[in-house]
PDB file of N, CA and C in Angstrom:
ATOM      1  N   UNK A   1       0.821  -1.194   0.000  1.00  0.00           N
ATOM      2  CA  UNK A   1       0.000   0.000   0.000  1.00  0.00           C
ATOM      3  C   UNK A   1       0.865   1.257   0.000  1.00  0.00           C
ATOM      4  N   UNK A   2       1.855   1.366   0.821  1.00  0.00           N
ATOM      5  CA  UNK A   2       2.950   2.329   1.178  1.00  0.00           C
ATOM      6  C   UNK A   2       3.433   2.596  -0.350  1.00  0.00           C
ATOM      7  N   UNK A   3       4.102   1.954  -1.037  1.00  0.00           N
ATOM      8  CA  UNK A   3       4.225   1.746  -2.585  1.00  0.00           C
ATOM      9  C   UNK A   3       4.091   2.471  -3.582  1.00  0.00           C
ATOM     10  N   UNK A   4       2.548   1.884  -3.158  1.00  0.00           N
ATOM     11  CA  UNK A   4       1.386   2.697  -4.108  1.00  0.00           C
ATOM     12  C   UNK A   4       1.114   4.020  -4.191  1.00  0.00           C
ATOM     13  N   UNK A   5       0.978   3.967  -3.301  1.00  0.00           N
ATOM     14  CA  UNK A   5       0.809   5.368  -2.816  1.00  0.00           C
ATOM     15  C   UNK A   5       1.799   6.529  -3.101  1.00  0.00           C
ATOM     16  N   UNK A   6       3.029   5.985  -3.045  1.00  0.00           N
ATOM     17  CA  UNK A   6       4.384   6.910  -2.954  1.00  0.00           C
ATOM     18  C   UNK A   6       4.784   7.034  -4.597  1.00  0.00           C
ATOM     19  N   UNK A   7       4.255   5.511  -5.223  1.00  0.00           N
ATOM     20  CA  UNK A   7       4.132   5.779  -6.689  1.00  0.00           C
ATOM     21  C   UNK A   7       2.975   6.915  -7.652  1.00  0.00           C
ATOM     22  N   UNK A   8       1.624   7.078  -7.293  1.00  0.00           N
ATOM     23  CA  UNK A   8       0.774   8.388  -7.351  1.00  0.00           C
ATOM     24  C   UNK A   8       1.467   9.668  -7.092  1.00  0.00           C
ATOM     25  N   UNK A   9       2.285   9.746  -6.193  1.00  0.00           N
ATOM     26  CA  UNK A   9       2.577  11.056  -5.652  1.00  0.00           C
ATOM     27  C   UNK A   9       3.389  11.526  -6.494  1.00  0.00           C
ATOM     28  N   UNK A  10       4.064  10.600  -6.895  1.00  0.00           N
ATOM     29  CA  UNK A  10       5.588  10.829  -7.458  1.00  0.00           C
ATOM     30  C   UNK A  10       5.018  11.509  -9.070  1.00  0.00           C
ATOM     31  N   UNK A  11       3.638  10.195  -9.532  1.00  0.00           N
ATOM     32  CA  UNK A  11       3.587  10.316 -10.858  1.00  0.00           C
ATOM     33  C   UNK A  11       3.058  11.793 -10.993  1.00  0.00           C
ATOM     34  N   UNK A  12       1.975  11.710  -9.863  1.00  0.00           N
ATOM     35  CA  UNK A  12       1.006  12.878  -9.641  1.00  0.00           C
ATOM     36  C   UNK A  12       2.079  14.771 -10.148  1.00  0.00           C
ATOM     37  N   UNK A  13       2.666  14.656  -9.967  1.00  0.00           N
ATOM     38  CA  UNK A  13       3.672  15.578  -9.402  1.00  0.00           C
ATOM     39  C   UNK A  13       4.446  15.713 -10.814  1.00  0.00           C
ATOM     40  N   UNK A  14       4.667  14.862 -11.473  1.00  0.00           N
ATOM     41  CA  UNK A  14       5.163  14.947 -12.604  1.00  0.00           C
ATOM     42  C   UNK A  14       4.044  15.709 -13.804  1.00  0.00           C
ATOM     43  N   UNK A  15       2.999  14.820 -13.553  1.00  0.00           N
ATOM     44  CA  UNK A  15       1.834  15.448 -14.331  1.00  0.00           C
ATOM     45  C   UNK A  15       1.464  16.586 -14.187  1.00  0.00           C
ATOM     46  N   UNK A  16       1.823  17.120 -12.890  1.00  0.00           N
ATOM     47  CA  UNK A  16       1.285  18.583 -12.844  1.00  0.00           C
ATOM     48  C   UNK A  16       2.249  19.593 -13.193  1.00  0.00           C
ATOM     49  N   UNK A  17       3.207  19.171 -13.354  1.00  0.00           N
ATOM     50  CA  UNK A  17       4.674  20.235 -13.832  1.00  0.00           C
ATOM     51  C   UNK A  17       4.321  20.068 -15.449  1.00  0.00           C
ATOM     52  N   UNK A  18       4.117  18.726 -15.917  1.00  0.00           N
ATOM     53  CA  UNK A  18       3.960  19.024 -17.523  1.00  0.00           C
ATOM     54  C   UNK A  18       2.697  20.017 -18.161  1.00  0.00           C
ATOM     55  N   UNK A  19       1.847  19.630 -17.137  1.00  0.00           N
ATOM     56  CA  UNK A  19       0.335  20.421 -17.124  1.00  0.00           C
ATOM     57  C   UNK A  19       0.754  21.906 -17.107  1.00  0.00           C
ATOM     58  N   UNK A  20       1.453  22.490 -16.227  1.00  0.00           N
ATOM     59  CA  UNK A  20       2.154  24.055 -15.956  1.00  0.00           C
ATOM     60  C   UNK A  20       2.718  24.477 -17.087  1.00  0.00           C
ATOM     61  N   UNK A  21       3.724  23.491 -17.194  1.00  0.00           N
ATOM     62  CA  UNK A  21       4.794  24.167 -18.567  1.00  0.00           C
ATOM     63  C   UNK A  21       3.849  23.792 -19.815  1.00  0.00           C
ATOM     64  N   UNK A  22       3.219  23.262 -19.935  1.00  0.00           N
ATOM     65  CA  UNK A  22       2.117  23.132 -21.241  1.00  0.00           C
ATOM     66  C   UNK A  22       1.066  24.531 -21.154  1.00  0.00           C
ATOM     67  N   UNK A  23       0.476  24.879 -19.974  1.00  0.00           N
ATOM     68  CA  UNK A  23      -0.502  26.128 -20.543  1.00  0.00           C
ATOM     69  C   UNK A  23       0.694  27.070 -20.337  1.00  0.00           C
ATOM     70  N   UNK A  24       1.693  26.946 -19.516  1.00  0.00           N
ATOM     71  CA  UNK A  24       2.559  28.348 -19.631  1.00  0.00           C
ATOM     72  C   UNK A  24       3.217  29.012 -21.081  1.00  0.00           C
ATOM     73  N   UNK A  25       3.903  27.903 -21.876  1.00  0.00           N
ATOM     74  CA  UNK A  25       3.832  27.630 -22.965  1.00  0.00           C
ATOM     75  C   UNK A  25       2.537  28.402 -23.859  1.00  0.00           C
ATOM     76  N   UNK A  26       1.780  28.050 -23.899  1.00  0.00           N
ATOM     77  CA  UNK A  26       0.180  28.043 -24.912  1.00  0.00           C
ATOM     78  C   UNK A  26       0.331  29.400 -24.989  1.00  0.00           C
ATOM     79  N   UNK A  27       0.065  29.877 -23.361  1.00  0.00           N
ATOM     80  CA  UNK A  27      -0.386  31.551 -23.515  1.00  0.00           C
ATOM     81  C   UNK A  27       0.629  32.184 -22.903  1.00  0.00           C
ATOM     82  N   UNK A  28       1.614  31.945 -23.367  1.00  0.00           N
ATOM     83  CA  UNK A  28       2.880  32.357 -22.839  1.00  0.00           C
ATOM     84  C   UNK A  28       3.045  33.694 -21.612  1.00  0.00           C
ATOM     85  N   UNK A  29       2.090  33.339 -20.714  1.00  0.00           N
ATOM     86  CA  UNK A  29       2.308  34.115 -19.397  1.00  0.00           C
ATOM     87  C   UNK A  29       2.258  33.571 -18.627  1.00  0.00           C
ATOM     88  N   UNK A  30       2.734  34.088 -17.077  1.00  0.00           N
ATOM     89  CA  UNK A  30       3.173  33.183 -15.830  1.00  0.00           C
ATOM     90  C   UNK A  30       4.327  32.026 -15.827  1.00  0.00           C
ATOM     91  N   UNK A  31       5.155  32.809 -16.589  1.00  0.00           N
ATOM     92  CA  UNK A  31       6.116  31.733 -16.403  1.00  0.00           C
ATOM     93  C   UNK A  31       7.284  31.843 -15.106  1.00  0.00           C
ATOM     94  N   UNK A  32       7.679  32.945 -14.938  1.00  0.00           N
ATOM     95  CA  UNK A  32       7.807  32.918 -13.324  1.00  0.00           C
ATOM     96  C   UNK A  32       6.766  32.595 -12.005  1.00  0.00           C
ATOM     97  N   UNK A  33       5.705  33.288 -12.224  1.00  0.00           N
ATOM     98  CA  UNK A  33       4.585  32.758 -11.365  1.00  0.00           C
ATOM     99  C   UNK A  33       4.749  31.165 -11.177  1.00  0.00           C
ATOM    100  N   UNK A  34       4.521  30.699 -12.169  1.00  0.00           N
ATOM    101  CA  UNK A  34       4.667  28.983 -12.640  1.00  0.00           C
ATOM    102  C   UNK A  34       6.021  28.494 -11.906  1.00  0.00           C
ATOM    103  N   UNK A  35       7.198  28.779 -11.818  1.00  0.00           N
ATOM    104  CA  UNK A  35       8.430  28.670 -11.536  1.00  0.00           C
ATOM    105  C   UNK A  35       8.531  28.548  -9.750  1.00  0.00           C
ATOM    106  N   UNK A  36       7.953  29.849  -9.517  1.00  0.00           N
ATOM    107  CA  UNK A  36       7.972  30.084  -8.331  1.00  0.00           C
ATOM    108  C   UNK A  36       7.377  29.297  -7.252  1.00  0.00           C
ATOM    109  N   UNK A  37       5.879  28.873  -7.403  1.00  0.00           N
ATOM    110  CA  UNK A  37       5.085  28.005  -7.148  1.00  0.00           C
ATOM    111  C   UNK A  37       5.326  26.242  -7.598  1.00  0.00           C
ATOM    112  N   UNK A  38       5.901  26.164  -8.412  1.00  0.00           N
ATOM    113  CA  UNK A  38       6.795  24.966  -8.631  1.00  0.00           C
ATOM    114  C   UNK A  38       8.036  24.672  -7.737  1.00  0.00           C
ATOM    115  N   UNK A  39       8.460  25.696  -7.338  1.00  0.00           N
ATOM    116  CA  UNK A  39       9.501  25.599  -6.466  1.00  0.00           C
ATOM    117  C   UNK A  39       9.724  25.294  -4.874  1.00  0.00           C
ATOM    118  N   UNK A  40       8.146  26.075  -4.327  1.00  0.00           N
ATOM    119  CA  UNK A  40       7.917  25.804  -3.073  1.00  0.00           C
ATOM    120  C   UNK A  40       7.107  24.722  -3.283  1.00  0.00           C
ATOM    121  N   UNK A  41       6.424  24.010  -4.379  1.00  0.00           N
ATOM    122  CA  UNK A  41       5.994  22.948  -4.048  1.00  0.00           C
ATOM    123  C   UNK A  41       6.425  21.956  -3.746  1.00  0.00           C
ATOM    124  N   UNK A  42       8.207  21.492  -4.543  1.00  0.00           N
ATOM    125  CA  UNK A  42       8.666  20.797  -4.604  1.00  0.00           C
ATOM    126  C   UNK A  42       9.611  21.092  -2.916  1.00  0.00           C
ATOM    127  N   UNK A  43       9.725  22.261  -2.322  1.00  0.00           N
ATOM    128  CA  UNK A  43      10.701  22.475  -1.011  1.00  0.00           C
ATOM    129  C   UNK A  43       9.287  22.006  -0.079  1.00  0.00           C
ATOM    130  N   UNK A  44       8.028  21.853  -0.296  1.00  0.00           N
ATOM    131  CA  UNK A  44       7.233  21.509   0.683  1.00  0.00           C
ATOM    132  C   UNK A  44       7.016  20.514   1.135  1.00  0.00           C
ATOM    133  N   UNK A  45       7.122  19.713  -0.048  1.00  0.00           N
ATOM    134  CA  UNK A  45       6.850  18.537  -0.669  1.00  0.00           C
ATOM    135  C   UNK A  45       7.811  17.613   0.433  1.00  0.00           C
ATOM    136  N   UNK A  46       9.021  18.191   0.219  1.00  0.00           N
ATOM    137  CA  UNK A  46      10.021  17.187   0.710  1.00  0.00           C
ATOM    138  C   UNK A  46      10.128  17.558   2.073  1.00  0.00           C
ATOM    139  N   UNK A  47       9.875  18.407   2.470  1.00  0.00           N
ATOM    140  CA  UNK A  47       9.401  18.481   4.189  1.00  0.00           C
ATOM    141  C   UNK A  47       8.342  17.901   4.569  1.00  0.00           C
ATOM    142  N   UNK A  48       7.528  17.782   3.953  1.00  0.00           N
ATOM    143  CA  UNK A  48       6.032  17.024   4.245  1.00  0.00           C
ATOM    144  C   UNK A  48       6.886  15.936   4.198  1.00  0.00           C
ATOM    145  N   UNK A  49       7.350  14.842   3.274  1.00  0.00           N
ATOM    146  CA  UNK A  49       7.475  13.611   2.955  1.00  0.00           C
ATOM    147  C   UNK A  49       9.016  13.126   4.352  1.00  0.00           C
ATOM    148  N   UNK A  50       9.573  13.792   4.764  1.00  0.00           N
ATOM    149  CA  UNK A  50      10.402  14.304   6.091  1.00  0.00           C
ATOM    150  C   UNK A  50       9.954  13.466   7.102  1.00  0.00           C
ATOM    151  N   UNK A  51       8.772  15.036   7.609  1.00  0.00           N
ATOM    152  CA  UNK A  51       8.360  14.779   8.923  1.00  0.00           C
ATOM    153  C   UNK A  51       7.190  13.282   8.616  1.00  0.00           C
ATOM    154  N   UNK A  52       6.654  13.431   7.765  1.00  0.00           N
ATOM    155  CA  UNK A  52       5.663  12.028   7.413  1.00  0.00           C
ATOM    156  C   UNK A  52       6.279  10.898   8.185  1.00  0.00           C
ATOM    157  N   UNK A  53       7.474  10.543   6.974  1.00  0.00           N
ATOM    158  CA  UNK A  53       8.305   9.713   7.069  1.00  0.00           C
ATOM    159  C   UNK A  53       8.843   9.169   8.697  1.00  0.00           C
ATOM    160  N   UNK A  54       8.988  10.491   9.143  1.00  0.00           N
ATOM    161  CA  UNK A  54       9.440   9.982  10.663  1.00  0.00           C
ATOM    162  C   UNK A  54       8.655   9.697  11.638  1.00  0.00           C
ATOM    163  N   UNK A  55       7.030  10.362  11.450  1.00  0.00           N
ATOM    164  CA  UNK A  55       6.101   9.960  12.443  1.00  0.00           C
ATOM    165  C   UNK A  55       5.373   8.516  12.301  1.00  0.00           C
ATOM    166  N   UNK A  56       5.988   7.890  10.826  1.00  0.00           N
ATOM    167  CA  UNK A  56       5.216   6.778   9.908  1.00  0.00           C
ATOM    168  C   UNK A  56       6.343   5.632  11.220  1.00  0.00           C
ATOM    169  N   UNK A  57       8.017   6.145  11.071  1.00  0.00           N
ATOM    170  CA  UNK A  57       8.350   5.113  11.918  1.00  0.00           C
ATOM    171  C   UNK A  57       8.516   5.368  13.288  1.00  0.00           C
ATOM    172  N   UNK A  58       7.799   6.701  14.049  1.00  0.00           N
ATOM    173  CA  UNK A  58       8.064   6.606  15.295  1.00  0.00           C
ATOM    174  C   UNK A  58       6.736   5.750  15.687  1.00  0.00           C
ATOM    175  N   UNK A  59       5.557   5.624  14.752  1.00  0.00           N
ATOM    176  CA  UNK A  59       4.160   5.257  15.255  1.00  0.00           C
ATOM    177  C   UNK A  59       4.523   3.720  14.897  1.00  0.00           C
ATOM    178  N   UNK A  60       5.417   2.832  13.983  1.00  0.00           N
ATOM    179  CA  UNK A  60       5.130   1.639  13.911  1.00  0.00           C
ATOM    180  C   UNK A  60       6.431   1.166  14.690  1.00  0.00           C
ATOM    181  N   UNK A  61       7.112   2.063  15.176  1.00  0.00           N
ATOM    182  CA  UNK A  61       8.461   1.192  16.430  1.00  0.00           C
ATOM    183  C   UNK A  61       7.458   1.191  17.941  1.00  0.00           C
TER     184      UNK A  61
END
């Protein structure tokens, strides 16, 4: 299940960066906006997946 799950996120995350740079592209505005918000998603991302990670093994030790 753990897996699975971590496989969605991953794909999830990919799809939405191609999704960004595809309308940023189209109507060629927000491409810093786009950048910027891509950026803290990905610095959030990996703090979320962090602290997750450590409460996932302080709750199953």
């Amino acid at each position: 299940m753990c897996d699975c799950f971590s496989m969605h996120a991953f794909s999830l995350n990919i799809i939405l960066n191609v999704l960004a740079a595809t309308i940023t592209q189209l109507f060629g505005a927000g491409e810093k906006e786009c950048s910027v918000i891509m950026l803290w998603t990905y610095v959030l991302a990996s703090v979320a997946l962090t602290f997750w990670s450590a409460f996932f093994m302080w709750l199953v030790a």
